[in-house]
Protein backbone atom coordinates (compact mmCIF):
# COMPACT_ATOMS: atom_id res chain seq x y z
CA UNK A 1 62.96 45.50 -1.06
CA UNK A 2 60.30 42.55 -0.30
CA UNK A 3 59.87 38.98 1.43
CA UNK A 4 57.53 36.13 0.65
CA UNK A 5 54.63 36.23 3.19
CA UNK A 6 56.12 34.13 5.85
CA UNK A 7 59.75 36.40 5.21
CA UNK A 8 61.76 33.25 5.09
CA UNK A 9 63.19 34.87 1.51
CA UNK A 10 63.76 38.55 0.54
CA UNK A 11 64.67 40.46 -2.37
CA UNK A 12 66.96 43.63 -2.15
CA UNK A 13 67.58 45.94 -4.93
CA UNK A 14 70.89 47.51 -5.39
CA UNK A 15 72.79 46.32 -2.34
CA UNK A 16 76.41 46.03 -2.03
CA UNK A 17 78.74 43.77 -0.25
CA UNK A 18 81.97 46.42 1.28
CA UNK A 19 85.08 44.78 0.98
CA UNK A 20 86.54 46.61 3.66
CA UNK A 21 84.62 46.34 6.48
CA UNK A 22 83.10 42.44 5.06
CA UNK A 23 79.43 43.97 5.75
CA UNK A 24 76.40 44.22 3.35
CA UNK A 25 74.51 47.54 3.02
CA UNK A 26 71.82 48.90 1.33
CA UNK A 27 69.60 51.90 1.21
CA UNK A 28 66.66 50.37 2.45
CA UNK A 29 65.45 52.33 5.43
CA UNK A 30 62.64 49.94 6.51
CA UNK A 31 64.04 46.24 6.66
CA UNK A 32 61.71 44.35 8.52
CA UNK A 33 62.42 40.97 7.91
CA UNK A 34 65.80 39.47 8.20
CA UNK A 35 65.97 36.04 6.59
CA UNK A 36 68.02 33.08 7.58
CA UNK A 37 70.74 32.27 5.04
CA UNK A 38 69.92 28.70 6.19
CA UNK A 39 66.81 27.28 7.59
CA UNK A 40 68.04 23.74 7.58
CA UNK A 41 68.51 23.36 11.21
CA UNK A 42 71.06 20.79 12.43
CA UNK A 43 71.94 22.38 15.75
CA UNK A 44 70.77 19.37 17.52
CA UNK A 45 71.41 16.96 15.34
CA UNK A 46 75.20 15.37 16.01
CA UNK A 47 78.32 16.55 16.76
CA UNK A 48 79.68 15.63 12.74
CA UNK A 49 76.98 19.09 12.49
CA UNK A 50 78.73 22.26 13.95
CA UNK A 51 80.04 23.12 10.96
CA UNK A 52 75.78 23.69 9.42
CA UNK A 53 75.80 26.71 11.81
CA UNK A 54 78.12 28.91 10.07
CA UNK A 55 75.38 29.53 8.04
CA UNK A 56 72.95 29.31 10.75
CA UNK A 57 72.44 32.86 10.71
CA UNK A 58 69.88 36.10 9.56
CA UNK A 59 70.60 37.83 6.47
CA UNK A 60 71.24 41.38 8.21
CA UNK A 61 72.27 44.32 5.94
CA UNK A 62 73.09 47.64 7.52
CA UNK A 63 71.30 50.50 6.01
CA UNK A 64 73.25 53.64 4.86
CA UNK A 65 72.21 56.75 3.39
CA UNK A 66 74.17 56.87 -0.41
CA UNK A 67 75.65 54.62 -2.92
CA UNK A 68 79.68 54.76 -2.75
CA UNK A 69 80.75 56.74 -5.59
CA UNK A 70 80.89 54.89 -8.97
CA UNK A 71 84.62 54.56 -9.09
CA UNK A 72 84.21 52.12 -6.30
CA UNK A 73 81.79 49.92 -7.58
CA UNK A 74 82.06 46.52 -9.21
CA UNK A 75 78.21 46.13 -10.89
CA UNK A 76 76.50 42.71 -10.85
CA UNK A 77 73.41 43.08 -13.34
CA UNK A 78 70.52 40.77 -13.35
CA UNK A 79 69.34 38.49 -10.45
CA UNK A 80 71.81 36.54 -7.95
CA UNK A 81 70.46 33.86 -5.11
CA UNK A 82 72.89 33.81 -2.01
CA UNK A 83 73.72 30.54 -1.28
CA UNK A 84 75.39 29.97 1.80
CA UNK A 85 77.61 27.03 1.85
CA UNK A 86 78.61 25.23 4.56
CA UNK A 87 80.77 22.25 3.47
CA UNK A 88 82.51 21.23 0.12
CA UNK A 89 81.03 17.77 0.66
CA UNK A 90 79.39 16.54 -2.44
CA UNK A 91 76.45 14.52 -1.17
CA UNK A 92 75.63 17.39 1.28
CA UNK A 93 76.01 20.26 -1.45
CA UNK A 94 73.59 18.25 -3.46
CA UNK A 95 70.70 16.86 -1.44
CA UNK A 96 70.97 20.21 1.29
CA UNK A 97 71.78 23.15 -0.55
CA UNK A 98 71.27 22.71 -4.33
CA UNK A 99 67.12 21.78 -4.24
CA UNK A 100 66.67 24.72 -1.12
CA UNK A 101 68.49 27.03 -3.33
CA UNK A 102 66.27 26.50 -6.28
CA UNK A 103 63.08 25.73 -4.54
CA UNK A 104 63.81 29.56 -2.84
CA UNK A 105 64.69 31.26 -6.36
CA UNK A 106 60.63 29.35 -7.22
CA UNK A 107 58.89 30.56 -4.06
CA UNK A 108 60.59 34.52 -4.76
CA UNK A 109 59.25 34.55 -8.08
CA UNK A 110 61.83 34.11 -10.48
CA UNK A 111 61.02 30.02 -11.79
CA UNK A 112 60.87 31.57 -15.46
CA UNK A 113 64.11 33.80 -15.30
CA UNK A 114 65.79 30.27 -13.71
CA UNK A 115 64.28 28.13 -16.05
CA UNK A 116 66.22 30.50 -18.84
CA UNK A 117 69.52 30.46 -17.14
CA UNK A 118 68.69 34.44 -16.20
CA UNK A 119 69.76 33.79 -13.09
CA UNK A 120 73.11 34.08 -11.03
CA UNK A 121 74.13 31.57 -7.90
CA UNK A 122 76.51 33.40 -5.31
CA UNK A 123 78.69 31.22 -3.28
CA UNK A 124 78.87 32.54 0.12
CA UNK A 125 82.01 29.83 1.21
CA UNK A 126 81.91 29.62 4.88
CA UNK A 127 83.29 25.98 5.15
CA UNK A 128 86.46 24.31 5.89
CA UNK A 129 89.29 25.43 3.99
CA UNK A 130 89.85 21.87 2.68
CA UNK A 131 87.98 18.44 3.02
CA UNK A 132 89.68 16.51 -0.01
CA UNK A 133 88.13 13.26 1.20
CA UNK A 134 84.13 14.53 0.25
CA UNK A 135 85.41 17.12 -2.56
CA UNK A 136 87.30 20.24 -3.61
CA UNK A 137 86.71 24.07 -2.80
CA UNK A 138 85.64 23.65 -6.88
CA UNK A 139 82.68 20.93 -5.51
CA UNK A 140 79.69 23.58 -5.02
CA UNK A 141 80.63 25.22 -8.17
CA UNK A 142 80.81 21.79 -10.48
CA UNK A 143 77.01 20.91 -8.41
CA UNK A 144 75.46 24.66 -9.39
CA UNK A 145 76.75 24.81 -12.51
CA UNK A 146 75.14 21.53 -13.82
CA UNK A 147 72.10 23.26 -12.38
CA UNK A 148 72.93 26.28 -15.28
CA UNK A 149 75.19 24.76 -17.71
CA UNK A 150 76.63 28.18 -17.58
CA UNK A 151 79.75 28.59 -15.51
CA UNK A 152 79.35 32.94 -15.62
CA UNK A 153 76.24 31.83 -13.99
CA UNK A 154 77.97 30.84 -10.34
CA UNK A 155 80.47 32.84 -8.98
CA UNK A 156 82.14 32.60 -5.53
CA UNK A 157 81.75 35.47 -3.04
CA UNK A 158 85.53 35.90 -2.15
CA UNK A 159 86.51 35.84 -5.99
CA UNK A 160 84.06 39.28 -6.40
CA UNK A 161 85.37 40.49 -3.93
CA UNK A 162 89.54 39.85 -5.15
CA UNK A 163 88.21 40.99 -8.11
CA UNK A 164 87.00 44.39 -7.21
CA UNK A 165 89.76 44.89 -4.90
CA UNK A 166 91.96 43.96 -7.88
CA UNK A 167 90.36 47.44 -9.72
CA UNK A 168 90.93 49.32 -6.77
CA UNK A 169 86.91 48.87 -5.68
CA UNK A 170 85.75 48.75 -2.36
CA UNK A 171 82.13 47.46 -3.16
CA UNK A 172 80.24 44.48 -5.08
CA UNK A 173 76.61 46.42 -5.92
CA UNK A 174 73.92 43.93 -7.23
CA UNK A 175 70.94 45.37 -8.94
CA UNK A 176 68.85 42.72 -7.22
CA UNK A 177 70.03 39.89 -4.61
CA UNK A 178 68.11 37.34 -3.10
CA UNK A 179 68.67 35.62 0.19
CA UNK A 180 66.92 33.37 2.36
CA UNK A 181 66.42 29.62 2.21
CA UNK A 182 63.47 27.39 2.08
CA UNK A 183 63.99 24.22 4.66
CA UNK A 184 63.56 21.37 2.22
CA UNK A 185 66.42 19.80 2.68
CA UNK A 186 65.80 16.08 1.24
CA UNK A 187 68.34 14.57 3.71
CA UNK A 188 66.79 15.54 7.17
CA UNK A 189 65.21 12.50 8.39
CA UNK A 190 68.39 10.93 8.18
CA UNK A 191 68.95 12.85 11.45
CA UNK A 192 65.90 14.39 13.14
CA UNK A 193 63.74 10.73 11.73
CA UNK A 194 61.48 12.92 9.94
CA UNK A 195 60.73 14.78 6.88
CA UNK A 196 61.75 18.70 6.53
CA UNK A 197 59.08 20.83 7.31
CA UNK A 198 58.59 22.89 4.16
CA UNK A 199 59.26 19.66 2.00
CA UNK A 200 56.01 19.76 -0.20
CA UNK A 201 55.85 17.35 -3.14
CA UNK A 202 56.74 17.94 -6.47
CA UNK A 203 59.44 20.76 -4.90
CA UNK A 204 62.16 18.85 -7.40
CA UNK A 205 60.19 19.57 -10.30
CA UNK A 206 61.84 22.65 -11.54
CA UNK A 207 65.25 21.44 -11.16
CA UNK A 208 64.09 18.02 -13.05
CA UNK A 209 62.39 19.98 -16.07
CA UNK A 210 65.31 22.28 -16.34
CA UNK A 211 67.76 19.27 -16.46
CA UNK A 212 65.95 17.96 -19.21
CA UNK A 213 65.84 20.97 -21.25
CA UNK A 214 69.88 21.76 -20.85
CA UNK A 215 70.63 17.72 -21.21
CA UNK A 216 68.66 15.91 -23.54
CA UNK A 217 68.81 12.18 -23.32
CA UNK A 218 69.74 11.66 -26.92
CA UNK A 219 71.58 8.19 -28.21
CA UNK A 220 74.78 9.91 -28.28
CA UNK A 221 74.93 11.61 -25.04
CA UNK A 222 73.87 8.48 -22.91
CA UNK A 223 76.15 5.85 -24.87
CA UNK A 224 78.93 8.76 -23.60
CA UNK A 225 77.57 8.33 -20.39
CA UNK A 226 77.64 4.85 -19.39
CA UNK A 227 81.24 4.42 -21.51
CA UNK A 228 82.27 6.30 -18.81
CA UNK A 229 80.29 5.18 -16.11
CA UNK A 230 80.14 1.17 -16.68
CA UNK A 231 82.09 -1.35 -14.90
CA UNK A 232 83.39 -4.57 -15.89
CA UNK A 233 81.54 -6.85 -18.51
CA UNK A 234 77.54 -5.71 -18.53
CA UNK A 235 75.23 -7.70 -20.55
CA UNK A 236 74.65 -5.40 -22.46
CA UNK A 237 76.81 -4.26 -25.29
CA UNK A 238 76.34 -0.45 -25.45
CA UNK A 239 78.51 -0.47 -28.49
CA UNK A 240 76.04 -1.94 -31.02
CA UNK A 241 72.36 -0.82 -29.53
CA UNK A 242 71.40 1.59 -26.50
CA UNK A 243 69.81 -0.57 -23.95
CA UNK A 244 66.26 0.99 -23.22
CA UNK A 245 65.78 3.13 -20.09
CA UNK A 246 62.58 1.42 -18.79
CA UNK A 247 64.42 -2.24 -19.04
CA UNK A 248 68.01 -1.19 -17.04
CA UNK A 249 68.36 -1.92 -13.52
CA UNK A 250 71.76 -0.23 -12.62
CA UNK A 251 74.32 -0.96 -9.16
CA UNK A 252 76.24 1.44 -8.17
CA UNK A 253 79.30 0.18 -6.93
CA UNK A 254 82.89 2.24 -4.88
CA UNK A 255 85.53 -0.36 -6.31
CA UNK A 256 88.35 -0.42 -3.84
CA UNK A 257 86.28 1.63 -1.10
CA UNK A 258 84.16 1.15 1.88
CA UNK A 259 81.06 1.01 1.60
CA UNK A 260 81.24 -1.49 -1.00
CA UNK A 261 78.80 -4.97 -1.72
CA UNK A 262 81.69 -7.20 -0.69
CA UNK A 263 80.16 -10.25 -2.61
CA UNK A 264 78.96 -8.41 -5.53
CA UNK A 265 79.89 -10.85 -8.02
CA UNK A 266 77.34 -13.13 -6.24
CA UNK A 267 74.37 -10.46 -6.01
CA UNK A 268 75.02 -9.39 -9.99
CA UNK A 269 74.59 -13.85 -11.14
CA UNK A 270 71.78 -13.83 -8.78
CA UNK A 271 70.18 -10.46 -10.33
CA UNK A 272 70.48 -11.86 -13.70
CA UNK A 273 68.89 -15.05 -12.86
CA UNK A 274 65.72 -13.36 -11.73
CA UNK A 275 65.94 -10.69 -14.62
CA UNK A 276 66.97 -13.28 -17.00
CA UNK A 277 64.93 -11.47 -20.00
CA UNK A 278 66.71 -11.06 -23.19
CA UNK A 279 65.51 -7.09 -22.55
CA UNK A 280 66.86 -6.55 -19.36
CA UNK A 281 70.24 -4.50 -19.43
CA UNK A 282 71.78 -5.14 -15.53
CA UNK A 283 74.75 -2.69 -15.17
CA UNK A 284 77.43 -1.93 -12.44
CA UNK A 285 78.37 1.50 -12.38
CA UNK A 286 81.11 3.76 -10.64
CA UNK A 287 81.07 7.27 -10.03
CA UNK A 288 84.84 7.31 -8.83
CA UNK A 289 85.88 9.77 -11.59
CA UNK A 290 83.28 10.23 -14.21
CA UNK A 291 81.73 13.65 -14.25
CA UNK A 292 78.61 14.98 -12.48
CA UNK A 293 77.39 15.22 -16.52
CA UNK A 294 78.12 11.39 -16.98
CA UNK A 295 76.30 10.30 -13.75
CA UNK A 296 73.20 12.32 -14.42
CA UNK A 297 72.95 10.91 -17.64
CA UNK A 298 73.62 7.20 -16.02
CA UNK A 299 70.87 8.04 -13.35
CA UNK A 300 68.69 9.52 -15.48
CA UNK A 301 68.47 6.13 -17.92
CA UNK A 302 67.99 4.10 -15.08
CA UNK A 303 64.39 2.37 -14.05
CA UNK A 304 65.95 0.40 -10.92
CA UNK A 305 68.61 2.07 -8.80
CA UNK A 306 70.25 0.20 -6.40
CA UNK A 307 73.27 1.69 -4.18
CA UNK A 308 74.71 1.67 -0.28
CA UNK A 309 74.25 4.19 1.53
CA UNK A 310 76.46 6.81 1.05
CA UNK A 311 77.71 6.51 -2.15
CA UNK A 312 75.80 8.31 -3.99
CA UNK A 313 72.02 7.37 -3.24
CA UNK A 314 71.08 11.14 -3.28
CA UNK A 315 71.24 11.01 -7.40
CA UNK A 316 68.12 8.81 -7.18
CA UNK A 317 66.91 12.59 -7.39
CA UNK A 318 66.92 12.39 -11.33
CA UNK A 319 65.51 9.34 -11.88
CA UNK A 320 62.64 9.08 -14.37
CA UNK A 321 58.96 8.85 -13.38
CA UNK A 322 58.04 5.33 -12.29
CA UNK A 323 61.53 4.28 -11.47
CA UNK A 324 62.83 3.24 -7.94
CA UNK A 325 65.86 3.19 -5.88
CA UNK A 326 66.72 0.78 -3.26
CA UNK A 327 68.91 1.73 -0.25
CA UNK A 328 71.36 -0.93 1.63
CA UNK A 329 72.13 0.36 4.68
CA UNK A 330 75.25 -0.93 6.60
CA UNK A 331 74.09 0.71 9.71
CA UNK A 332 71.38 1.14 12.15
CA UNK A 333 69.17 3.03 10.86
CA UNK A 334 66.51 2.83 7.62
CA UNK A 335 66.66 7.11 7.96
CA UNK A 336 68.14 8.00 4.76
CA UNK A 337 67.96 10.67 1.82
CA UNK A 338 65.89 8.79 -0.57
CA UNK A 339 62.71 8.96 1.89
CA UNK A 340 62.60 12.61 1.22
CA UNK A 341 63.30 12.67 -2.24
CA UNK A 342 60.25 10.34 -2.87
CA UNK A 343 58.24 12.78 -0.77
CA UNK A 344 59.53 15.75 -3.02
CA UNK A 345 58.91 12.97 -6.07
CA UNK A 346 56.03 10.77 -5.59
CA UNK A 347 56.01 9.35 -9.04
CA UNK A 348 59.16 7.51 -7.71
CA UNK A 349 59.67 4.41 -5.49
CA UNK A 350 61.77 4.44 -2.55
CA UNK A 351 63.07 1.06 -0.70
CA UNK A 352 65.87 0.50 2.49
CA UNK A 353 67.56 -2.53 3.11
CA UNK A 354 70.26 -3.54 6.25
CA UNK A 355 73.05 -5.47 4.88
C-alpha cells in the first residue's frame, strides 16, 4: 500500500470489500493515511448540499490477518478508482465527480494505463434512491463510460457485491484499488465564489486527449451528431456539406422547459445579422434526448457556445482550443461552472451574462 505525498489518494493491493459485514479489509498492517473518498467540501455551502456528505468521509479499511479462503472470493484483476457518488444528477456527476476522478487516477500514477482503457471505475452509489428529474440510477454509469467507451470498464459497487453473493461469495478482492479524490471540482465557485483549491490548469487535459482518441471528429460521426442534436431550420444544411468547426456558433436551447431564452426567435435574426457571413453556420441545439455521444460531438464542433445556466453549460468542458462559451444567468449571481473550467482550460474563453 502507498499515498501521494500529501495522502489525499492511496493505493491498496489486494483488498476486499465483505459482503456481510459491508466493511473493507485488507492485510495492510501499517495504514497511515486514510483518504477522503471526497474532498469536494460543500458542508457549508447550502442546504440543496447535505446530500455531498455521504461521501464526506475517510477511506478506512480494517486490517485483518488472512485472505478468506478462495471459495469466497469474487477476483477483480487490474486497477479500479473508487468513485464515490453522491447524486444521480447529470450536471453534478459531470463537472464534480467525473474530472476529480480522473485527475486522481493522473496524480496516483496510472495516466498511461487510463489513457489505454486499463483501468476500472467503481461506483460507490450512496445517493438518493431516485431523482428522475436530474437523471437515472444508470446517469453515473452513461457519464464514466463515455470517459472509457468500455462499459466492463464501470461497474457499480452493489452489483459486485449481488454478484458474488449470487456464487455463494462473501468477498469482492481487488488486486489493486485506488481511493481518494483530488478537490478540483470545476463547479465550486458557484457556491463558495471561488476557485477549488487543487484546481491547477490544464487538469482537463487527459480527459480531453483521451476523448479525442476514443471519438474522432470524422465527417460521418459529427453530421450524426448534430442530425440529432439540431433544432428547427439552421442555416446551414448539414445534408450537403459539414459546416466547419471554427465558423459555428451554436445555442443551446430546453424547448418546452425553464430555463429557456423566451424570445429566442428574436436573439437567433439578430445573431445572424451580425454573423451575416456566407461561412458562418448559427445553430440551435437541444440536448433533451440525444445521447451524451451526440452532445460531445455537438460541443466539440463548436467555436462559440452559448447556453443558460443550467442547461448544460458544464459541456463547454470539450470545447476546442480557442473557442468560448457564454453564460446567461437568470439569477443573481455571475458564480458559475464555466469560470473553473477556463481555469482548468486556459486556451478557452469564458463569458457571464444576467438576462
Amino acid at each position: 500500500d502507498y499515498c501521494n505525498d500529501d495522502g489525499s489518494i492511496c493505493v491498496y493491493h489486494n483488498i476486499c470489500h465483505d459482503t456481510n459485514d459491508d466493511l473493507w479489509y485488507t492485510l495492510s498492517s501499517d495504514l497511515k493515511h486514510f483518504p477522503l473518498l471526497n474532498d469536494d467540501n460543500f458542508t457549508d455551502a447550502s442546504s440543496m448540499m447535505k446530500v455531498e456528505n455521504l461521501c464526506q468521509k475517510r477511506f478506512t479499511p480494517l486490517s485483518r490477518e488472512a485472505h478468506p479462503d478462495e471459495e469466497d472470493i469474487l477476483h477483480e484483476e487490474g486497477t479500479t478508482y473508487l468513485v464515490c457518488c453522491w447524486t444521480n444528477h447529470f450536471g453534478h456527476v459531470f463537472v464534480q465527480m467525473l474530472p476529480s476522478s480522473i485527475h486522481a487516477v493522473v496524480k496516483a500514477g496510472f495516466e498511461k494505463l487510463f489513457r489505454s482503457d486499463s483501468i476500472k471505475f467503481l461506483i460507490d452509489y450512496r445517493g438518493r434512491p431516485i431523482d428522475t428529474k436530474h437523471g437515472t440510477l444508470r446517469t453515473p454509469f452513461d457519464v464514466f463510460n463515455l470517459a472509457t467507451h468500455n462499459p466492463d470498464n464501470v461497474v457499480y459497487l452493489s452489483e459486485l457485491k449481488d454478484k458474488a453473493k449470487s456464487q455463494s461469495k462473501t468477498n469482492v478482492c481487488f488486486e489493486r484499488l485506488v481511493a481518494g479524490m483530488r478537490f478540483t471540482d470545476l463547479a465550486y465557485s458557484r457556491f463558495k465564489g471561488t476557485l477549488a483549491g487543487q484546481l491547477e490548469a490544464d487538469t482537463l487535459n487527459p480527459l480531453r486527449d483521451h476523448l479525442d482518441k476514443l471519438y474522432p471528429s470524422t465527417e460521418a460521426n459529427v453530421r450524426l451528431a448534430l442530425s440529432n442534436t439540431r433544432t428547427g431550420t439552421d442555416n446551414y444544411d448539414i445534408s450537403t456539406s459539414l459546416p466547419p468547426a471554427e465558423c459555428t456558433l451554436t445555442f443551446l436551447r430546453r424547448v418546452g422547459h425553464s430555463r429557456a431564452i423566451e424570445n429566442f426567435d428574436e436573439v437567433m435574426n439578430a445573431t445572424k445579422t451580425v454573423f451575416h457571413e456566407d461561412k458562418w453556420n448559427i445553430q440551435s441545439v437541444s440536448f433533451d434526448g440525444p445521447t451524451l455521444l451526440d452532445q460531445y460531438y455537438t460541443v466539440r464542433n463548436t467555436m462559440l457556445y452559448v447556453t443558460v445556466s443550467g442547461t448544460g453549460s458544464h459541456l463547454a468542458m470539450f470545447l476546442p482550443d480557442g473557442a468560448a462559451s457564454i453564460e446567461i444567468h437568470y439569477n443573481n449571481t455571475l458564480e458559475d461552472v464555466n469560470k473553473g473550467i477556463c481555469h482548468a482550460m486556459p486556451k478557452l474563453t469564458c463569458l457571464s451574462s444576467m438576462t
